[in-house]
Protein backbone atom coordinates (compact mmCIF):
# COMPACT_ATOMS: atom_id res chain seq x y z
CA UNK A 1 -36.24 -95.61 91.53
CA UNK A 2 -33.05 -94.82 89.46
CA UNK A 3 -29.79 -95.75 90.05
CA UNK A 4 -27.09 -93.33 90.44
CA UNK A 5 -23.40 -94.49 89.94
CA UNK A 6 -20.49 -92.60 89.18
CA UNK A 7 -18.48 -93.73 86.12
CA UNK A 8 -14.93 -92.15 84.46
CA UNK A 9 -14.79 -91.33 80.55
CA UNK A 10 -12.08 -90.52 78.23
CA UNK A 11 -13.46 -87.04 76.98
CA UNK A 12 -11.25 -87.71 73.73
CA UNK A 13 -12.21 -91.17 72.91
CA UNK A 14 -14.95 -91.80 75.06
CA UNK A 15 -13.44 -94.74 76.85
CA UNK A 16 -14.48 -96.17 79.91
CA UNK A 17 -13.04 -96.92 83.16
CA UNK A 18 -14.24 -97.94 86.76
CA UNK A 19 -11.20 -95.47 88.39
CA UNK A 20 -9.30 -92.42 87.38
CA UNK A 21 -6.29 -93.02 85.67
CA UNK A 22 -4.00 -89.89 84.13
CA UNK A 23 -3.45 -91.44 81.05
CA UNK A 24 -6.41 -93.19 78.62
CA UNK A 25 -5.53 -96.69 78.07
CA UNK A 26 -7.40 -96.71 74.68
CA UNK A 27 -6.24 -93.62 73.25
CA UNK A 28 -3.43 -92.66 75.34
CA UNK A 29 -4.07 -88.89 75.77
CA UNK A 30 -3.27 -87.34 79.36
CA UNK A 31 -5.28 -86.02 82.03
CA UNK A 32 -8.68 -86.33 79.73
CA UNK A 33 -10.31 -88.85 82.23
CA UNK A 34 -12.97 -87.02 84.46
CA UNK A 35 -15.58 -88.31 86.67
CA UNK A 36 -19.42 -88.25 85.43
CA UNK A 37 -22.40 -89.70 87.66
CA UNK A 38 -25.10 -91.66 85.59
CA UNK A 39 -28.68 -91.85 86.27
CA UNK A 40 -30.19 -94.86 84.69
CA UNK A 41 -33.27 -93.63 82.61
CA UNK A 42 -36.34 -95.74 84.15
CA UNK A 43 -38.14 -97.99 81.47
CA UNK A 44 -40.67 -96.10 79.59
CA UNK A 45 -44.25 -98.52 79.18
CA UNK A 46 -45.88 -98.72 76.11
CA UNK A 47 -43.46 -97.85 73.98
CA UNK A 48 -41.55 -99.86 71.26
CA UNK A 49 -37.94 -98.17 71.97
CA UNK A 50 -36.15 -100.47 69.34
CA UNK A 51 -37.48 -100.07 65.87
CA UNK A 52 -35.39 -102.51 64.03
CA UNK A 53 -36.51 -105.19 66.62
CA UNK A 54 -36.69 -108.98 64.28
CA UNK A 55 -38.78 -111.42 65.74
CA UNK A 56 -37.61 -114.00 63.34
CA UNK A 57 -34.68 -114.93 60.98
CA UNK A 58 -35.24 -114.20 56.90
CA UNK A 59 -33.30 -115.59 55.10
CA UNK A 60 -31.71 -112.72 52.45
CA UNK A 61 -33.26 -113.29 49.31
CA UNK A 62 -37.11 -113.17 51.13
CA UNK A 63 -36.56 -109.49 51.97
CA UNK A 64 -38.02 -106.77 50.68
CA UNK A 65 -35.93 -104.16 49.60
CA UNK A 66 -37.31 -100.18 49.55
CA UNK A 67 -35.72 -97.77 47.32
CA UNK A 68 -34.46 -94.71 49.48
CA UNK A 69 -36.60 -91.63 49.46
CA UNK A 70 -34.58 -89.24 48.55
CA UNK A 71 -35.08 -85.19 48.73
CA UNK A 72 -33.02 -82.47 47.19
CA UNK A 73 -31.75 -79.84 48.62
CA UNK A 74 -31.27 -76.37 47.51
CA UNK A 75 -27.58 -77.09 47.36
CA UNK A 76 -25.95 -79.41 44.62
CA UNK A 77 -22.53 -79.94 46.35
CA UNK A 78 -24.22 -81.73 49.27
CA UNK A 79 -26.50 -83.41 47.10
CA UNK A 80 -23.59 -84.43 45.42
CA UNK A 81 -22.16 -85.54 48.25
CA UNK A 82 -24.74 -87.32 50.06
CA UNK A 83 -25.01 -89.27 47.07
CA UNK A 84 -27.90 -87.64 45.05
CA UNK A 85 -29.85 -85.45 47.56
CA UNK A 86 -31.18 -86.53 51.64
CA UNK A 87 -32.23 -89.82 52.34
CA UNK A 88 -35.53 -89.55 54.69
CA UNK A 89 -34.73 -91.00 58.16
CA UNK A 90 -30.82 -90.45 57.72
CA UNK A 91 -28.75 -89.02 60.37
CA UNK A 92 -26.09 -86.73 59.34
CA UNK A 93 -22.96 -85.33 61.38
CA UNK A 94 -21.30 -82.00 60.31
CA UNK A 95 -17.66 -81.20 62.12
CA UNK A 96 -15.38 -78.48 61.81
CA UNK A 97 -13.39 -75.83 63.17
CA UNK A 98 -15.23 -72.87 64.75
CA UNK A 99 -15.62 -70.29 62.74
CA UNK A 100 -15.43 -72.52 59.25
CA UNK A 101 -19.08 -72.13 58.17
CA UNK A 102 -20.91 -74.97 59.49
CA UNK A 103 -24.17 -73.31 61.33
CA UNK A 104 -23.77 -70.45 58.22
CA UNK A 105 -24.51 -74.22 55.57
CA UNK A 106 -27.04 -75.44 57.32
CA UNK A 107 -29.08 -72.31 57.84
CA UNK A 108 -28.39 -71.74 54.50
CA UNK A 109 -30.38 -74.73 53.76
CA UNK A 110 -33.01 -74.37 56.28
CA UNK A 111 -33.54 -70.58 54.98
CA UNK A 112 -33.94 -71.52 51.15
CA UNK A 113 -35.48 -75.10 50.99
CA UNK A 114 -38.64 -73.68 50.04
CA UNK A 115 -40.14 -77.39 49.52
CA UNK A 116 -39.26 -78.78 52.96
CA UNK A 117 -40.67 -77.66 56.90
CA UNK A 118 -37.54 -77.64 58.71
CA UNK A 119 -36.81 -76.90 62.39
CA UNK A 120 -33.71 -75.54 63.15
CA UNK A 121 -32.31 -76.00 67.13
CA UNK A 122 -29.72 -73.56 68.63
CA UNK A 123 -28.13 -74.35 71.90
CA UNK A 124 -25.48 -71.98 70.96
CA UNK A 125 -27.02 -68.59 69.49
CA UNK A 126 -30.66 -66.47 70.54
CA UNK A 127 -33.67 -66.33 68.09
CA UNK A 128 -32.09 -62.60 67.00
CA UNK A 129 -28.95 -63.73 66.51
CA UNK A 130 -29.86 -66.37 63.97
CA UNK A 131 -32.86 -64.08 62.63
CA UNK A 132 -29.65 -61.51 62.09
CA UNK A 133 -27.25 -63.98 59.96
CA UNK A 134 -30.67 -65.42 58.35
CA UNK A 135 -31.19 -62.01 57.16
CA UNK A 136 -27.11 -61.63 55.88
CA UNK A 137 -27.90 -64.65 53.82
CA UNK A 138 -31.17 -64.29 52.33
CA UNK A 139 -34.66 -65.95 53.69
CA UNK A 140 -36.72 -67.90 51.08
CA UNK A 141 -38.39 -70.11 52.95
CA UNK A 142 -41.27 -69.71 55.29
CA UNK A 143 -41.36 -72.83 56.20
CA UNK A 144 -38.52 -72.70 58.66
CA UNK A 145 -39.11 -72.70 62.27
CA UNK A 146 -36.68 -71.43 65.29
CA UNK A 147 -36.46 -72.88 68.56
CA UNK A 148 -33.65 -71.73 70.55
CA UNK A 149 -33.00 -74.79 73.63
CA UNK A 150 -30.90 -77.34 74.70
CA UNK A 151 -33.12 -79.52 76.97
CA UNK A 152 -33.76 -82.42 74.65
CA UNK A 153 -37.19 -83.15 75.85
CA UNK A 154 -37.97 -79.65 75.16
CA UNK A 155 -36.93 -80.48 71.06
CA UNK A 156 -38.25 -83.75 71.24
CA UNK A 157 -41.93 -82.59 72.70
CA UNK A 158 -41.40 -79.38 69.61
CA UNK A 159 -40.35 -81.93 66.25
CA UNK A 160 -43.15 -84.32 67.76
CA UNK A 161 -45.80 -81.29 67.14
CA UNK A 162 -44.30 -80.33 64.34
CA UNK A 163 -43.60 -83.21 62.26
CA UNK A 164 -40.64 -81.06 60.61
CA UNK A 165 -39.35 -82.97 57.12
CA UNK A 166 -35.97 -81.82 58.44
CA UNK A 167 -34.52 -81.77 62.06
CA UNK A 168 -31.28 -79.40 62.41
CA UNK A 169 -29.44 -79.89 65.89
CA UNK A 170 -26.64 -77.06 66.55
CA UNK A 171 -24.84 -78.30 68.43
CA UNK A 172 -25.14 -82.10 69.46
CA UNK A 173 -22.57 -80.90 72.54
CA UNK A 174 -25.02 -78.62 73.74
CA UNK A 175 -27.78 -80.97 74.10
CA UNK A 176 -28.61 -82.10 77.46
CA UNK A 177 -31.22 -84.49 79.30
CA UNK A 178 -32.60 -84.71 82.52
CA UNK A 179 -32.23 -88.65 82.81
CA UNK A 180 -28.15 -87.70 82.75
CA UNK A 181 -26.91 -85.93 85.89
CA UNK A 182 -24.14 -84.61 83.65
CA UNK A 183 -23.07 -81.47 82.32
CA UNK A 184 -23.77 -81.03 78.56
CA UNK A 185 -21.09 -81.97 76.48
CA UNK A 186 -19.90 -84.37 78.47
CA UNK A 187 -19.63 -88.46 76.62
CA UNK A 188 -22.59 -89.46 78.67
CA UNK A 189 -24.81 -86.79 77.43
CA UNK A 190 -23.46 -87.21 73.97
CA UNK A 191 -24.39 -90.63 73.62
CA UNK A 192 -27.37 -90.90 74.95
CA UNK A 193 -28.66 -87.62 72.83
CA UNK A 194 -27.52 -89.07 70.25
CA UNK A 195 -29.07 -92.68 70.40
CA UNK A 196 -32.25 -90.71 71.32
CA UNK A 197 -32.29 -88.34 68.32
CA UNK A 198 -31.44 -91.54 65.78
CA UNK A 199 -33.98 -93.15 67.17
CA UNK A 200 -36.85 -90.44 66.55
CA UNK A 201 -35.24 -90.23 63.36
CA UNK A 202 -35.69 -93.72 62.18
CA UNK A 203 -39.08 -93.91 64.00
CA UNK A 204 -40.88 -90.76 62.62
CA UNK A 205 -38.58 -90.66 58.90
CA UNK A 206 -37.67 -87.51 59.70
CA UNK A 207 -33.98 -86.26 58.08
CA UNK A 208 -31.82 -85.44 61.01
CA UNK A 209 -28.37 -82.57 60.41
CA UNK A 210 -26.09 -82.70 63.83
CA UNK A 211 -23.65 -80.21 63.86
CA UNK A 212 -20.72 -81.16 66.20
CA UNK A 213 -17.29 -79.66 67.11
CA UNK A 214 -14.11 -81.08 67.14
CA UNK A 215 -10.69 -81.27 69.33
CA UNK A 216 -7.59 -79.66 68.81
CA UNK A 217 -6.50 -82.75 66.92
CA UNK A 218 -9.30 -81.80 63.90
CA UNK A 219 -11.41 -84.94 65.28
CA UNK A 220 -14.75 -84.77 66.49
CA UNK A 221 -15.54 -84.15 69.99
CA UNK A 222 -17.23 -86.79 72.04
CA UNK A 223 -16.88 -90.26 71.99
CA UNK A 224 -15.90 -92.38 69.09
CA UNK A 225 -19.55 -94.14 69.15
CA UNK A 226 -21.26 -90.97 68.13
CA UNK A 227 -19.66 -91.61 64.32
CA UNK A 228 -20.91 -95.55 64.28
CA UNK A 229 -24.24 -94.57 65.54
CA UNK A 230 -25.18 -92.10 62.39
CA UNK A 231 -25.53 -92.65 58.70
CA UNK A 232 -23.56 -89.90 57.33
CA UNK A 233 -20.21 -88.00 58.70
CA UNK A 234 -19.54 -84.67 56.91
CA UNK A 235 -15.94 -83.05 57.58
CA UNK A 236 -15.65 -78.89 56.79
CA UNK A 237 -12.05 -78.25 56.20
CA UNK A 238 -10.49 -75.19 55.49
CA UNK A 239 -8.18 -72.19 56.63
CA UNK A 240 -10.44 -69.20 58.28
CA UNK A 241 -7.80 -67.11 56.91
CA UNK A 242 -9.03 -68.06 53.16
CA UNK A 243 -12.00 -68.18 51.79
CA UNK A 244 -12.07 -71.72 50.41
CA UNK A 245 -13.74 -74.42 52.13
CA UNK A 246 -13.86 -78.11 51.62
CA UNK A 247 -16.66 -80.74 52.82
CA UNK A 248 -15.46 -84.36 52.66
CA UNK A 249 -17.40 -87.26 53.13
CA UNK A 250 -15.60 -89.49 55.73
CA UNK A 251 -18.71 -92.10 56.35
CA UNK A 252 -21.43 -92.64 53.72
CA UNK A 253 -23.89 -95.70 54.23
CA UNK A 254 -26.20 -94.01 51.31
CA UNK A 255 -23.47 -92.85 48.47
CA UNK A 256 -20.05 -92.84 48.01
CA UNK A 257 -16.91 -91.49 50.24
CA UNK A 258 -14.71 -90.26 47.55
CA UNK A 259 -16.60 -87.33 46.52
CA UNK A 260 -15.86 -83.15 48.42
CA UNK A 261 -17.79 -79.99 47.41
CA UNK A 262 -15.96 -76.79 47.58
CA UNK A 263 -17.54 -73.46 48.49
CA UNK A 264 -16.18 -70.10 49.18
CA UNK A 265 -17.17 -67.82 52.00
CA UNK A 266 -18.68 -64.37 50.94
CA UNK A 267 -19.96 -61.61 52.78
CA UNK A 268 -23.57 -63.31 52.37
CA UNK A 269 -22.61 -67.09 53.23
CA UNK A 270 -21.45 -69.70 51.14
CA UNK A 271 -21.57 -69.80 47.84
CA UNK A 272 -21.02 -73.01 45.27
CA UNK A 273 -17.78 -73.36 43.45
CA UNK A 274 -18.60 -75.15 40.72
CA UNK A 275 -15.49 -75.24 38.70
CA UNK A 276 -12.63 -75.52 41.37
CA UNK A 277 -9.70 -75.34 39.02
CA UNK A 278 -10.19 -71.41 37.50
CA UNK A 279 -10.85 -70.07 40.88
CA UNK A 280 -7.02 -72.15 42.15
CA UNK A 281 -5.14 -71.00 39.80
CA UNK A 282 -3.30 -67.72 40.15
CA UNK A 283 -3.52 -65.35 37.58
CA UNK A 284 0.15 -63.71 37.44
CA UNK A 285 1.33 -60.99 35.06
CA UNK A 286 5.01 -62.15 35.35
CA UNK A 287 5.90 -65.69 34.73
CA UNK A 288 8.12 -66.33 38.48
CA UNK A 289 10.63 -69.47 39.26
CA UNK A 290 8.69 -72.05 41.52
CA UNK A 291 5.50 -72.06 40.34
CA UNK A 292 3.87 -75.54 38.86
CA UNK A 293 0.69 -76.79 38.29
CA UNK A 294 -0.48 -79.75 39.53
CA UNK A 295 -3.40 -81.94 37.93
CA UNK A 296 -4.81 -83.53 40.89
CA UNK A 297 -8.28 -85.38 41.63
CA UNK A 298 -10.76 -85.32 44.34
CA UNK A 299 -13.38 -87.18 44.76
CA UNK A 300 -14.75 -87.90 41.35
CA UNK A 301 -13.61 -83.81 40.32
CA UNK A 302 -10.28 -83.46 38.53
CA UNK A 303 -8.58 -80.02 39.52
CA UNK A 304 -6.02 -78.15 38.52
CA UNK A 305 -3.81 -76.34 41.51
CA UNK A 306 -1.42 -73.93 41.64
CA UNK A 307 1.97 -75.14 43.77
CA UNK A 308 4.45 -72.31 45.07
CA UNK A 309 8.11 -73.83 46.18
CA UNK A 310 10.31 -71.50 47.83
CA UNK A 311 14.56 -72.53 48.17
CA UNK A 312 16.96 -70.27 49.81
CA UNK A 313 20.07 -70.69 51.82
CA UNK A 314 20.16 -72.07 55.28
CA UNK A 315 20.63 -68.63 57.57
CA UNK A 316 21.24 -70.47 60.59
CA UNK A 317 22.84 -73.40 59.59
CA UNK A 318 20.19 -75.79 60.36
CA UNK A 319 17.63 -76.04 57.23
CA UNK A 320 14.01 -74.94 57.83
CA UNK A 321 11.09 -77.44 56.16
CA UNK A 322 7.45 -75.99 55.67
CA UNK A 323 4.56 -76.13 53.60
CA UNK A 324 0.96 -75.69 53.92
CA UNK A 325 -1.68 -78.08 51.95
CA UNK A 326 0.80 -80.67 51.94
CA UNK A 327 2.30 -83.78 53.71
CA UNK A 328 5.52 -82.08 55.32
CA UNK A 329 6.68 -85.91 55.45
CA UNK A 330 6.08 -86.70 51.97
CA UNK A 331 7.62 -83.52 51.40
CA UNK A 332 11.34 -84.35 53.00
CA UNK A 333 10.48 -87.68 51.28
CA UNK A 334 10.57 -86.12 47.66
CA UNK A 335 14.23 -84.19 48.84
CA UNK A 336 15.81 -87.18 49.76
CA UNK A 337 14.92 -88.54 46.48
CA UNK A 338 16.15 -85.30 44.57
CA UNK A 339 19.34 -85.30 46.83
CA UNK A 340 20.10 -89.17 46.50
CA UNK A 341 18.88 -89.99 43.07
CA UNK A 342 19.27 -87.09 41.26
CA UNK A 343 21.95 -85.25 42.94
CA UNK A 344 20.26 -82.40 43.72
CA UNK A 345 22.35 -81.03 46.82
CA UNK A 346 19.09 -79.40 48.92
CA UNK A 347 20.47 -80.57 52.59
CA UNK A 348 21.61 -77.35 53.31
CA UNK A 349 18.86 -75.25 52.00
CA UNK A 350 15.43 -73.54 53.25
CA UNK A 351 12.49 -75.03 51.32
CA UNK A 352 9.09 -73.62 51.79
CA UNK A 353 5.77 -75.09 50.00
CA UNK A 354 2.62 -73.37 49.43
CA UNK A 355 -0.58 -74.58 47.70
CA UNK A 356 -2.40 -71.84 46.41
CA UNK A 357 -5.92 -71.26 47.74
CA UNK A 358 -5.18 -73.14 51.12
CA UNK A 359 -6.40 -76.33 49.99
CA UNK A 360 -5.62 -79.37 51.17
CA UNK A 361 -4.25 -82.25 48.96
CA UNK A 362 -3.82 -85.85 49.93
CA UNK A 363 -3.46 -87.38 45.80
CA UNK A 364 -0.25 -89.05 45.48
CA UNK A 365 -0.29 -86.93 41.94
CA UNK A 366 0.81 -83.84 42.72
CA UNK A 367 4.43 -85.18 43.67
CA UNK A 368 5.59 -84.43 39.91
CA UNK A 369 4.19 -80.56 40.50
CA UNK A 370 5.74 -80.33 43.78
CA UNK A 371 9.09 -81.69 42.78
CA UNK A 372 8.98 -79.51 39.24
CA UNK A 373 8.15 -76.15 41.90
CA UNK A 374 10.97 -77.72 43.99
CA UNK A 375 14.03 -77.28 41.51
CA UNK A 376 12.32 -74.48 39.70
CA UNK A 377 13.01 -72.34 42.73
CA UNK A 378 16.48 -73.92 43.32
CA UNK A 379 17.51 -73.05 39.71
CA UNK A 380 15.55 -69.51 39.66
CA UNK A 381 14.11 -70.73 36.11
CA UNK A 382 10.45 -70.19 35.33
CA UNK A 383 8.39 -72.73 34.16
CA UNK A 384 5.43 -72.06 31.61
CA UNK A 385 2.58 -71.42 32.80
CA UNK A 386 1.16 -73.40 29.72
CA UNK A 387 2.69 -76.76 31.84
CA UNK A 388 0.67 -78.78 33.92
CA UNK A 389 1.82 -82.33 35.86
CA UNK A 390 0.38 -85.52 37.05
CA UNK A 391 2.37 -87.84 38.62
CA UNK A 392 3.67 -90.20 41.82
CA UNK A 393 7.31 -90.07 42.60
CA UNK A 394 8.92 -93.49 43.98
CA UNK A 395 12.06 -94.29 46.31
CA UNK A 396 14.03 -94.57 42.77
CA UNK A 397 13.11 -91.23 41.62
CA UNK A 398 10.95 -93.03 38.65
CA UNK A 399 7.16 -91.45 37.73
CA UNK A 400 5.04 -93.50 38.76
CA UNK A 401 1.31 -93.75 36.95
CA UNK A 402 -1.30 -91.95 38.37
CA UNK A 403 -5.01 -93.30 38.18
CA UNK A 404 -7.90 -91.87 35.85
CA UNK A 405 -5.22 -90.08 33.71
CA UNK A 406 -7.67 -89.31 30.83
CA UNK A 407 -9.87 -87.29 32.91
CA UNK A 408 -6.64 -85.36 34.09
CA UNK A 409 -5.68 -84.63 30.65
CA UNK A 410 -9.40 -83.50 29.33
CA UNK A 411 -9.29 -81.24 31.99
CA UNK A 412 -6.10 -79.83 31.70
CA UNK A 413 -7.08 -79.10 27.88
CA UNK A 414 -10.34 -77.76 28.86
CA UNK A 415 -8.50 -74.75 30.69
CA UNK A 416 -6.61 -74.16 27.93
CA UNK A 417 -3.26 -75.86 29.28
CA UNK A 418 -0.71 -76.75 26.30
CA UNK A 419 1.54 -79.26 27.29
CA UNK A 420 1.16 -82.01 30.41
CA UNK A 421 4.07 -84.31 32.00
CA UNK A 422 2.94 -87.28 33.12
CA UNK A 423 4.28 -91.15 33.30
CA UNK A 424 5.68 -93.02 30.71
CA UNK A 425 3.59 -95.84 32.09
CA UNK A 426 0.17 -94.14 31.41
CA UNK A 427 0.52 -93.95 27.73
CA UNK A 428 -1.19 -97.53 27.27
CA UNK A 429 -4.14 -96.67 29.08
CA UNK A 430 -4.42 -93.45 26.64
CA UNK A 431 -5.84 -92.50 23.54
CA UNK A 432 -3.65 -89.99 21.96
CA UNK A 433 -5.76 -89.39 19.07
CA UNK A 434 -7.90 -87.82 20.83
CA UNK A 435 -6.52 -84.70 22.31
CA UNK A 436 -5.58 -82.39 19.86
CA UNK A 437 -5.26 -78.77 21.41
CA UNK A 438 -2.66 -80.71 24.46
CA UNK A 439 0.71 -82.39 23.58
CA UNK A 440 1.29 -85.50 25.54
CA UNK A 441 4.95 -85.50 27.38
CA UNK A 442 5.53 -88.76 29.26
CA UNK A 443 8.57 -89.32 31.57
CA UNK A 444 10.40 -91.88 33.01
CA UNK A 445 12.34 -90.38 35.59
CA UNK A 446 12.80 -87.06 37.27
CA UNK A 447 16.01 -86.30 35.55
CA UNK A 448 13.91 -86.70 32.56
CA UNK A 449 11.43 -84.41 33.50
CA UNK A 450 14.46 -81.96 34.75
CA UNK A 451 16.06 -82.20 31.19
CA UNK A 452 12.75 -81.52 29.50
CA UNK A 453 11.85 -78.71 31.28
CA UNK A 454 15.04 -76.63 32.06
CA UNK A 455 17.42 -77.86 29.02
């Protein structure tokens, strides 16, 4: 007979406890302990539930190693970023906002793999519903298969039948099974779903795609386990206000972590952006004060990004600071530079930062932009739009060198740009032979770059 115990969990972290407590000791959030009772599943005969079970110790060089199986997918950003197309077995997580595009990728992908039998599992939406935005997007593949549940023994009993290549789960918090007296959603639930759907995963090499949400933080919902237990965790990012989206690869045991893929929404899904930088940059038939473009890279993808500064007078005395796409820390960090080293007096003044296409930058190069926007819009002088920057400011106001600066540079004189600013300490890692149609302007310091630009 099973056992039936009731057990607290953190529902941000996922934590344990044997008694309710109003704040988590692990992750410290308030009144997110709640009371779950667990039914311990009873043993199942006959069947091998661990598949990586070792009955003796190799030693390293004795074992055999299997190239991965990889397939590709009808979409060469997330081949890209999965590290050249889905490995066979894996077990991906997809997070985002609501609304940002994640069920519209994946049944995408399930709707125009035309080489692949794929199931795809709603909890969330009806078979019409899905047949509706399948319809929006375009269906090319008639190998896809609906099944509209969330009793996991119901999709278990349904991808045992079918033997899909691909397994799409949406969402992971909607799952529920009968062995936990818990409501769906809940950490119990989560985990053990989970575990279960790795495990038919690694057991039948099927290719599973969990979609899952996240808090109010931006983290994923559900205990911190459910990222350890898969292969692969996909992030969507973006403003549902703009139509750019980014999907970063946060945990990657099959490729690298470095790389994003870019998309923009359209009236019929998602479509590829394949060159970031001339769909970022602003086309403007005036050349305005605090504008600069910044030479930034993400992933392994340079890009070029428009950054709009705004600097007024303090209204109400005390000074307003703002942007959007960037650190708003790093942001006071690069005044107090320009009002201690430079002189720059910007205590008393309004300044507003903006990067252009909502994007989201984390490169320590785009501090030269942002500073260069910065006193462009305090002096109400224009800078070319023929100007592009790449560059860390430090504590002493000096321009710090930026990595992979050649690949900045080709791709600044790819779209045509004329002149970039970057660090005097670059220009030894640089061949400046080789660039003929861009002139090379390295700086020291940002009085240097001030002179330069505004003299």
């Amino acid at each position: 007979m099973a056992k039936v115990k009731s057990v607290f969990f953190c529902q941000s972290c996922g934590t344990q406890s044997t008694k309710w407590v109003g704040k988590c000791p692990s992750c410290s959030e308030w009144n997110t302990i709640v009371e779950e009772v667990v039914t311990s599943a009873p043993a199942t005969k006959g069947k091998v539930r661990l598949p990586f079970t070792v009955n003796q110790v190799v030693p390293i060089q004795d074992v055999k190693s299997n190239p991965e199986t990889r397939v590709m997918l009808p979409d060469a950003e997330l081949n890209r970023l999965l590290g050249g197309g889905l490995v066979k077995g894996s077990l991906c997580l997809l997070g985002g906002e609501p609304g940002i595009g994640k069920s519209t990728l994946l049944l995408q992908i399930a709707i125009q793999a035309s080489n692949l039998k794929i199931l795809y599992v709603s909890g969330e939406e009806s078979e019409q519903q899905i047949k509706m935005r399948a319809e929006r997007v375009g269906m090319k593949n008639e190998q896809c298969y609906i099944l509209a549940s969330n009793s996991l023994d119901t999709v278990m009993d349904k991808a045992a039948q079918l033997k899909p290549d691909l397994l799409i789960i949406d969402s992971i918090q909607t799952l529920y099974s009968g062995y936990i007296e818990s409501s769906a959603g809940t950490v119990s639930q989560i985990r053990y779903c989970a575990g279960e759907l790795m495990r038919f995963a690694k057991e039948s090499n099927t290719s599973v795609f969990l979609i899952g949400h996240i808090t109010k933080e931006g983290y994923l919902a559900g205990p911190k386990v459910l990222e350890h237990m898969v292969d692969t965790v996909l992030q969507f990012e973006g403003d549902r206000h703009h139509i750019y989206r980014i999907l970063r690869s946060s945990k990657n045991r099959f490729g690298s972590t470095s790389e994003i893929g870019i998309y923009e929404m359209q009236a019929n899904g998602l479509r590829e952006v394949e060159n970031p930088s001339s769909v970022l940059l602003s086309e403007h038939e005036d050349v305005l004060s605090g504008n600069a473009i910044a030479c930034t890279i993400e992933g392994a993808r340079p890009m070029l990004i428009e950054t709009q500064a705004l600097v007024s007078t303090a209204v109400y005395g005390t000074p307003q600071r703002s942007s959007t796409g960037f650190d708003t820390k790093r942001m006071n960090m690069l005044l107090a530079v320009l009002e201690k080293r430079c002189g720059f007096k910007l205590a008393s003044k309004d300044v507003f930062l903006n990067l252009a296409g909502g994007i989201r930058v984390e490169d320590p190069a785009i501090d030269l932009a942002v500073i260069c926007a910065i006193l462009s819009s305090n002096e109400d002088v224009s800078i070319s739009s023929k100007n592009c920057f790449a560059g860390e400011i430090g504590l002493t106001g000096e321009v710090r060198p930026v990595s992979r600066m050649e690949q900045r540079i080709k791709e600044a004189e790819k779209l045509g740009f004329e002149r970039i600013y970057f660090s005097k300490y670059n220009v030894k890692n640089i061949q400046a032979n080789l660039y003929k149609n861009i002139e090379l302007i390295p700086v020291k310091h940002v009085e240097e770059t001030f002179s330069s630009l505004f003299s």
